[in-house]
Protein backbone atom coordinates (compact mmCIF):
# COMPACT_ATOMS: atom_id res chain seq x y z
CA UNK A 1 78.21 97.38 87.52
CA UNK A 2 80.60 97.40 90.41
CA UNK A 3 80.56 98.07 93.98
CA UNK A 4 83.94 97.49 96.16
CA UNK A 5 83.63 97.36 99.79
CA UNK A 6 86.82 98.00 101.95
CA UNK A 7 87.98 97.13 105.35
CA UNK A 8 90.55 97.72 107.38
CA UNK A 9 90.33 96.48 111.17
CA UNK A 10 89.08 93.80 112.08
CA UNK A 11 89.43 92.47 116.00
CA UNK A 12 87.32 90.03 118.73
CA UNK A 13 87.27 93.44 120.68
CA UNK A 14 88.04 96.98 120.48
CA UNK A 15 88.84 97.99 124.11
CA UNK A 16 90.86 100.71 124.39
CA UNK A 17 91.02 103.91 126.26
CA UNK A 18 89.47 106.02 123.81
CA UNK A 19 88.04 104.67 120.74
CA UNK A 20 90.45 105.69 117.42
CA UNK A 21 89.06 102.91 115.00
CA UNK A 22 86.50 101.52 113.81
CA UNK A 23 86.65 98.11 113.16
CA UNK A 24 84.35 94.54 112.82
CA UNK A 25 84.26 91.33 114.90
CA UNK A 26 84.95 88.10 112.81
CA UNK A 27 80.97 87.60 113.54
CA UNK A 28 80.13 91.00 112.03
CA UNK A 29 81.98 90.13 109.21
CA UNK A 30 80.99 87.08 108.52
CA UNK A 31 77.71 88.19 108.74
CA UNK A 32 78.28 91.28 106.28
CA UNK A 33 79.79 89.27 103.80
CA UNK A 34 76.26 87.08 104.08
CA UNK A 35 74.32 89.92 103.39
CA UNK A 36 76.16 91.18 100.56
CA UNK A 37 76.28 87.58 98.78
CA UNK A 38 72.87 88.48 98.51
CA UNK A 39 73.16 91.57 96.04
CA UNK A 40 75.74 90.42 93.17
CA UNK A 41 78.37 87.64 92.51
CA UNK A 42 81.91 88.29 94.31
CA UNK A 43 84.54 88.73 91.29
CA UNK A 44 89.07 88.30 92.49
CA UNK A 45 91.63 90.31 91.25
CA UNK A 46 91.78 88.59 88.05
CA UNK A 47 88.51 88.99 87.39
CA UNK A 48 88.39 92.62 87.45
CA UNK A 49 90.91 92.83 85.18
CA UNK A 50 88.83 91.10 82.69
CA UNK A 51 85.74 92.50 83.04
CA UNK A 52 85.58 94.20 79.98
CA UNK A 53 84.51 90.80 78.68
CA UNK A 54 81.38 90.64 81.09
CA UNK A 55 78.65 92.96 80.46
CA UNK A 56 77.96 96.15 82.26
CA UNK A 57 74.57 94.64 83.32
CA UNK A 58 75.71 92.15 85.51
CA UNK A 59 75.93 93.28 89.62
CA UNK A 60 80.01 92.83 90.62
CA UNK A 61 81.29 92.53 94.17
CA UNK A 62 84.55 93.11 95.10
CA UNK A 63 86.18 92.74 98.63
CA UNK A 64 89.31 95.05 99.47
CA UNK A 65 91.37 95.25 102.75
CA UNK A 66 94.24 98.11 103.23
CA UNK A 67 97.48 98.53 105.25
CA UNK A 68 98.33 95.02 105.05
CA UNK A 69 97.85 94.34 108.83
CA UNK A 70 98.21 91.23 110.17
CA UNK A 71 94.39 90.78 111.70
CA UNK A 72 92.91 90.99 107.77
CA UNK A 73 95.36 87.84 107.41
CA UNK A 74 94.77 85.31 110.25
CA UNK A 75 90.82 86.13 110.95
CA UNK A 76 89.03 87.87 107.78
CA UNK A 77 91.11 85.03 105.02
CA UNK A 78 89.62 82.27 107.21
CA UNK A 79 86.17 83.25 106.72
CA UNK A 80 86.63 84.00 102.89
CA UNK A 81 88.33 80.92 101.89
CA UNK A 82 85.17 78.83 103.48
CA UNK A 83 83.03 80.95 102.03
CA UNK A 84 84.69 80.73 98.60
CA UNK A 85 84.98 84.61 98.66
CA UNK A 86 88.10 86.14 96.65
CA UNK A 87 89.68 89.64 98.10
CA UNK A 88 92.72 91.59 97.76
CA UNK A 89 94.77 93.25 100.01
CA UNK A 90 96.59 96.55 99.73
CA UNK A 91 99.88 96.86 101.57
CA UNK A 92 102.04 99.73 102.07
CA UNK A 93 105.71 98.49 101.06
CA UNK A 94 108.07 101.02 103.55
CA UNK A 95 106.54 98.86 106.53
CA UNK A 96 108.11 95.50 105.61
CA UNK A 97 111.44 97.04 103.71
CA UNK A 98 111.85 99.62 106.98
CA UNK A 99 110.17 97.62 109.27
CA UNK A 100 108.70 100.79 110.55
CA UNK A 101 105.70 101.92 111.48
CA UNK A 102 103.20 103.99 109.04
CA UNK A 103 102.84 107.25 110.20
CA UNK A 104 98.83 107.23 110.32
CA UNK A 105 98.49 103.90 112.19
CA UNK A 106 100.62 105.58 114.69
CA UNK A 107 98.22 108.65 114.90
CA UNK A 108 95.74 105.56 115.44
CA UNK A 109 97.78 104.17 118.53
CA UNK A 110 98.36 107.49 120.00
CA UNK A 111 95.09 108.50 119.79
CA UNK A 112 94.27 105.91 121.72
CA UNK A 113 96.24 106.72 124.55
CA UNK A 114 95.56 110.00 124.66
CA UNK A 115 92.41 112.18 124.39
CA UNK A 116 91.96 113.83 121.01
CA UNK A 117 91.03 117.01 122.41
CA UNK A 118 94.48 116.88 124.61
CA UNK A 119 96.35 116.02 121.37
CA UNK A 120 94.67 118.67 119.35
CA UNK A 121 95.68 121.62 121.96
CA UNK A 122 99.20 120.20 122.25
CA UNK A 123 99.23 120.84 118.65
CA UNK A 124 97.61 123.79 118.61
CA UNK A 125 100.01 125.23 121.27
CA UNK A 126 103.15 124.59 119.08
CA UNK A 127 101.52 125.37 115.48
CA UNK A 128 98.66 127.66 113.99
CA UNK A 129 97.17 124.73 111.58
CA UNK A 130 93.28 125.29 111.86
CA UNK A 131 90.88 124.15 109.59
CA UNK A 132 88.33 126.81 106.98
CA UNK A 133 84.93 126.30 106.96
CA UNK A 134 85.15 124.32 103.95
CA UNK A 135 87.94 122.25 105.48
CA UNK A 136 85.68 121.28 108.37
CA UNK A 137 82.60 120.03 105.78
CA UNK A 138 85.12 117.85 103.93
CA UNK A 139 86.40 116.53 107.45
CA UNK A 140 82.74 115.40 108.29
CA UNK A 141 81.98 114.12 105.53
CA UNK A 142 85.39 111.98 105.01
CA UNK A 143 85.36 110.77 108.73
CA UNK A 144 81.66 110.89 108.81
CA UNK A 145 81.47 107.58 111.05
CA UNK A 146 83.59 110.24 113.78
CA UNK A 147 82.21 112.88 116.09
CA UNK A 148 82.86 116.18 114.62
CA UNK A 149 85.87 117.19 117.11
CA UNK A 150 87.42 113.99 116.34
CA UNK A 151 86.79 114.11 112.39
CA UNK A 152 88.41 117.60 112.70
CA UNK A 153 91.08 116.72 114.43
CA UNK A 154 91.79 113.55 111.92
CA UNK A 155 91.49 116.19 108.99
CA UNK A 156 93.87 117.80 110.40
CA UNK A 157 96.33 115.25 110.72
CA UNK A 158 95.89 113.63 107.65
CA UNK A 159 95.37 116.87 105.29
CA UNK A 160 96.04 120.18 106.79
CA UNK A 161 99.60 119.52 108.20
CA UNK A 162 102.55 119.40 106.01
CA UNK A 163 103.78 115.65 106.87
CA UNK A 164 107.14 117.13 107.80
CA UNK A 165 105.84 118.85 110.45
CA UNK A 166 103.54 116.12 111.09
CA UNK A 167 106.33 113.55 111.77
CA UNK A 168 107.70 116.37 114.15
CA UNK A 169 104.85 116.36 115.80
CA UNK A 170 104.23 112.69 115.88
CA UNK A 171 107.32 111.04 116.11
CA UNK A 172 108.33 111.81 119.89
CA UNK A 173 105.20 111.36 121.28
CA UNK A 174 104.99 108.09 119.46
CA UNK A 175 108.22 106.90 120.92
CA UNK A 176 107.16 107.98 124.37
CA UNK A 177 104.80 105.64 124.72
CA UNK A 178 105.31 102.57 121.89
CA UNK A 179 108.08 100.31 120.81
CA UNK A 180 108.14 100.85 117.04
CA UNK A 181 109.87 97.16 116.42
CA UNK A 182 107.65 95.73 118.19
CA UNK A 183 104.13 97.66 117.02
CA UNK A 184 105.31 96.89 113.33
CA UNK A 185 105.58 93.21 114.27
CA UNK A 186 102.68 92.96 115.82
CA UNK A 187 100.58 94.86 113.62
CA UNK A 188 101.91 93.90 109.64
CA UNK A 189 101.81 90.87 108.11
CA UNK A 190 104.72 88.23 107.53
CA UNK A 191 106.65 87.97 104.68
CA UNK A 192 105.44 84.36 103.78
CA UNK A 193 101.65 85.44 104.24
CA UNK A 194 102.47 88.09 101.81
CA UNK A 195 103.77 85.42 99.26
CA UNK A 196 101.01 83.23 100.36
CA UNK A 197 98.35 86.38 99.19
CA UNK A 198 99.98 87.05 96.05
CA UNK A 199 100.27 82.89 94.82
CA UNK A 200 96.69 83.07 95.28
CA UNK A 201 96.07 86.45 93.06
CA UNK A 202 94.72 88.29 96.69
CA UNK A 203 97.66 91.52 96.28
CA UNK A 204 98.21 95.03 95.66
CA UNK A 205 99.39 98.53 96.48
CA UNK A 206 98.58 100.81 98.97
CA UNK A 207 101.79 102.70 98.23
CA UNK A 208 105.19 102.16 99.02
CA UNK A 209 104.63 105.36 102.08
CA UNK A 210 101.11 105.76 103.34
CA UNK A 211 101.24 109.37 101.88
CA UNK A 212 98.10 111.56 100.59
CA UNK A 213 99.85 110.97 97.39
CA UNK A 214 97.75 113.76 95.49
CA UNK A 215 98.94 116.75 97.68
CA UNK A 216 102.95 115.25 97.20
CA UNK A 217 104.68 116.92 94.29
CA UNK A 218 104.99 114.80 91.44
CA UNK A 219 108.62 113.79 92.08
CA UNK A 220 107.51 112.48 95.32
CA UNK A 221 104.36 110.35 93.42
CA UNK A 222 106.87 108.88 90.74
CA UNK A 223 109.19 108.09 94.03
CA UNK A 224 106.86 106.02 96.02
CA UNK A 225 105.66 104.42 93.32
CA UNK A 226 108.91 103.35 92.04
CA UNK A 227 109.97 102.11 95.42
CA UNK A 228 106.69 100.19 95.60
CA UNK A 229 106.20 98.16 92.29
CA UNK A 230 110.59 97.90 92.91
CA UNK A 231 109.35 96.03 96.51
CA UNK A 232 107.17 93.45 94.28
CA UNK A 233 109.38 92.73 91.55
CA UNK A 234 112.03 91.92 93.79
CA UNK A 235 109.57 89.69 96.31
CA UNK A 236 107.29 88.42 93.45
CA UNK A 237 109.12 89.11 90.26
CA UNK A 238 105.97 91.08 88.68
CA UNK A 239 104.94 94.57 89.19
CA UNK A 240 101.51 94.98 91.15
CA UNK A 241 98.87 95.45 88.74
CA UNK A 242 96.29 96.91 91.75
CA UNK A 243 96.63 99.97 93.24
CA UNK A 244 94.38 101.23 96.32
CA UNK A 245 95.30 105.30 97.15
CA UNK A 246 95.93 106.31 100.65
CA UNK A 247 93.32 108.26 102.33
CA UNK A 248 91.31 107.88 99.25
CA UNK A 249 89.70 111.25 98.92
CA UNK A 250 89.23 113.37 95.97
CA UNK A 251 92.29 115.34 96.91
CA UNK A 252 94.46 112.51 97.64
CA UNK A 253 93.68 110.84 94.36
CA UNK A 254 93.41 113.17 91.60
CA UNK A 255 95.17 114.19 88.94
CA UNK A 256 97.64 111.17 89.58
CA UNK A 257 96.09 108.62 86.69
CA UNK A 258 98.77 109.42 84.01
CA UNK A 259 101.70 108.54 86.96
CA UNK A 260 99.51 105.19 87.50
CA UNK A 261 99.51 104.27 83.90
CA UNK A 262 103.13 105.16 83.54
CA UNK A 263 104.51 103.16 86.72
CA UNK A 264 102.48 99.89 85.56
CA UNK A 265 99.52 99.55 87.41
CA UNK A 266 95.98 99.11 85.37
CA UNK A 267 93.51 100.07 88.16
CA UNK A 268 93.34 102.27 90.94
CA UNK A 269 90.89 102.50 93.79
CA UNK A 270 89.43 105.71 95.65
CA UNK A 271 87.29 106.46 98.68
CA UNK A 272 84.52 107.74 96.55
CA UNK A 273 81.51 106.50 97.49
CA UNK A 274 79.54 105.24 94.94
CA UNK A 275 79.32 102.52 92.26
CA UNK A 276 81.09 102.22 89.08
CA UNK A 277 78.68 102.06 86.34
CA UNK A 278 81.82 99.74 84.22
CA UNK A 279 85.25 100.72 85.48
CA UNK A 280 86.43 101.39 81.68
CA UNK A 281 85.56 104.97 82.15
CA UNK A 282 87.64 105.29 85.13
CA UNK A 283 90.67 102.41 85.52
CA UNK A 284 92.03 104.65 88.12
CA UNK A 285 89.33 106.41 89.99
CA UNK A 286 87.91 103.47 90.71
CA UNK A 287 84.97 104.60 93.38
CA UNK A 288 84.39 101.95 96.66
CA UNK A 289 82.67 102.33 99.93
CA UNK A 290 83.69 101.92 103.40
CA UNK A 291 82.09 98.71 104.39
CA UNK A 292 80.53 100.58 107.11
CA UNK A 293 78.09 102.20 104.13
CA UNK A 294 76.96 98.65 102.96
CA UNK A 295 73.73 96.32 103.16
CA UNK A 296 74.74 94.51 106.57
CA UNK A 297 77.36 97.19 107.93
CA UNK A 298 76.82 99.81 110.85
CA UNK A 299 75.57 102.63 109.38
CA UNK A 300 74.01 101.04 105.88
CA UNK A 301 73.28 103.88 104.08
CA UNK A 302 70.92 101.60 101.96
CA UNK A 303 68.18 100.83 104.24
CA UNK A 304 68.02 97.73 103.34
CA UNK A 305 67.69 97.75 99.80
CA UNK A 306 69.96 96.66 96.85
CA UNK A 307 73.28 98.57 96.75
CA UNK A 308 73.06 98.61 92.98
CA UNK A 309 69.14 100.30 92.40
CA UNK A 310 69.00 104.03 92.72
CA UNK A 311 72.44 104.18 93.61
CA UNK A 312 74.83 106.55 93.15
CA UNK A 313 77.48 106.13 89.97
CA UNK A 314 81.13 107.37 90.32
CA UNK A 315 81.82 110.52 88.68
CA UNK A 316 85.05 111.58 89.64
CA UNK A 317 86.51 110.92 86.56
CA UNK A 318 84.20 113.00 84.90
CA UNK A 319 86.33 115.90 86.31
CA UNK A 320 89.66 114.65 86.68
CA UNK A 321 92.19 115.57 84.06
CA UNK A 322 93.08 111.50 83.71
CA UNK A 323 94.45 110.02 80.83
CA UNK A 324 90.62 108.54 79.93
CA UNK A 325 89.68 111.56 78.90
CA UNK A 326 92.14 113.46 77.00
């Protein structure tokens, strides 16, 4: 069995005017990844992509960072190099080939500087997105860590809104009040410390865009794609073999295996929350938890117990029209 555990942030503090992620200390993690030593052996990269030969009895860990930002590089590698514990992280091409910023971690900055609820009515007073009934159960349970105005308004901005219009309605008040330049400096990692990950197995894709790449039409999929495995033959003369999806829901993921196969990668990782009972039966609806869900993280949704007994098994592949199962 596996379970893969996924960060993003990770800061000494979190001080800002209103809180827009969510995020561990160096201590926290450190202290996580203590915990979780505890409930099954830590397997890299390569690893996974053997595990075919291990049997599905054994209790797999695997540790998973996206967006490539810089923080994952200089304080969570520390900690897992002493500890001997192998990761990967998922990195979003565009930002180093544009040197731009992705268009969710500017939602993140904006938001905050600027109350949700004052960014959702300037949206609402320029456009008539609003969110169904079942629209606002899938916002709090994706964003279930968020209050339920915030959650909303993050479904909003991430699903509802056609990311044309989104960048329309993003892109000035982004510029009003960042540098890009200098935010994508700041916040990315460095070339060498992207060479320096993939020497030591410890790389994949989050995308070439940070798009929901399940609501894009299929042109658009086979596009970023492309440009993304293009960005590490030409950096690392092989195509990435690991692919994480942005946003990770059900929508953002499925029906997208057969593009996967086709532009060379050989597993793909999703927001579902569960384990995967042997990853054979679903290369590319791979299910992994937010780290928040795990023995040792804020909410621990386990109580306590092992993450692998009476746990919950992936089964979006079950119902996804993938190329497993025809």
């Amino acid at each position: 069995m596996l379970a893969v555990a996924n960060f993003h942030y990770l800061r000494k503090d979190f001080d800002s005017d209103y809180p827009s992620i969510f995020g561990l200390t160096p201590r926290q993690f450190e202290n996580q990844l203590k915990i979780l030593s505890k409930q099954g052996r830590f397997i890299s990269q390569a690893e996974l992509l053997d595990v075919e030969k291990h049997s599905i009895e054994d209790n797999f860990l695997l540790i998973t960072f996206d967006d490539g930002l810089k923080e994952q590089y200089e304080l969570a590698k520390p900690i897992l190099d002493r500890m001997g514990i192998p990761f990967i992280c998922f990195i979003n091409t565009s930002n180093f080939t544009e040197k731009k910023v992705s268009l969710v971690h500017k939602i993140h900055l904006l938001r905050s500087r600027i109350d949700p609820m004052e960014l959702e009515e300037g949206i609402s007073k320029n456009y008539s997105f609003k969110l169904n009934e079942e629209e606002r159960n899938k916002a709090h349970f994706h964003y279930n860590y968020d209050p339920p105005a915030v959650a909303r308004l993050k479904y909003l901005l991430n699903f509802k809104i056609d990311i044309s219009d989104l960048k329309q309605i993003i892109e000035p008040l982004f510029n009003e009040n960042f540098n890009e330049h200098r935010m994508a400096k700041d916040l990315y990692m460095e070339m060498d410390q992207l060479k320096d990950l993939w020497n030591g197995g410890s790389l994949g894709s989050h995308g070439h865009n940070h798009d929901p790449l399940g609501l894009i039409e299929i042109e658009g999929v086979e596009k970023d794609l492309k440009n993304t495995q293009n960005f590490f033959i030409s950096n690392f003369g092989q195509q990435a073999r690991l692919f994480s999806y942005p946003y990770g829901s059900y929508d953002a993921c499925a029906g997208l295996s057969q593009a996967m196969e086709q532009a060379g990668f050989k597993v793909a990782l999703t927001m579902e929350r569960a384990v995967n009972y042997h990853i054979s039966e679903n290369p590319f609806l791979v299910a992994r938890y937010d780290c928040n869900d795990l023995p040792g993280g804020k909410a621990d949704i386990f109580k306590g117990k092992s993450l692998f007994k009476n746990c919950e098994f992936a089964k979006w592949h079950t119902y996804e029209n993938s190329t497993f199962n025809q």
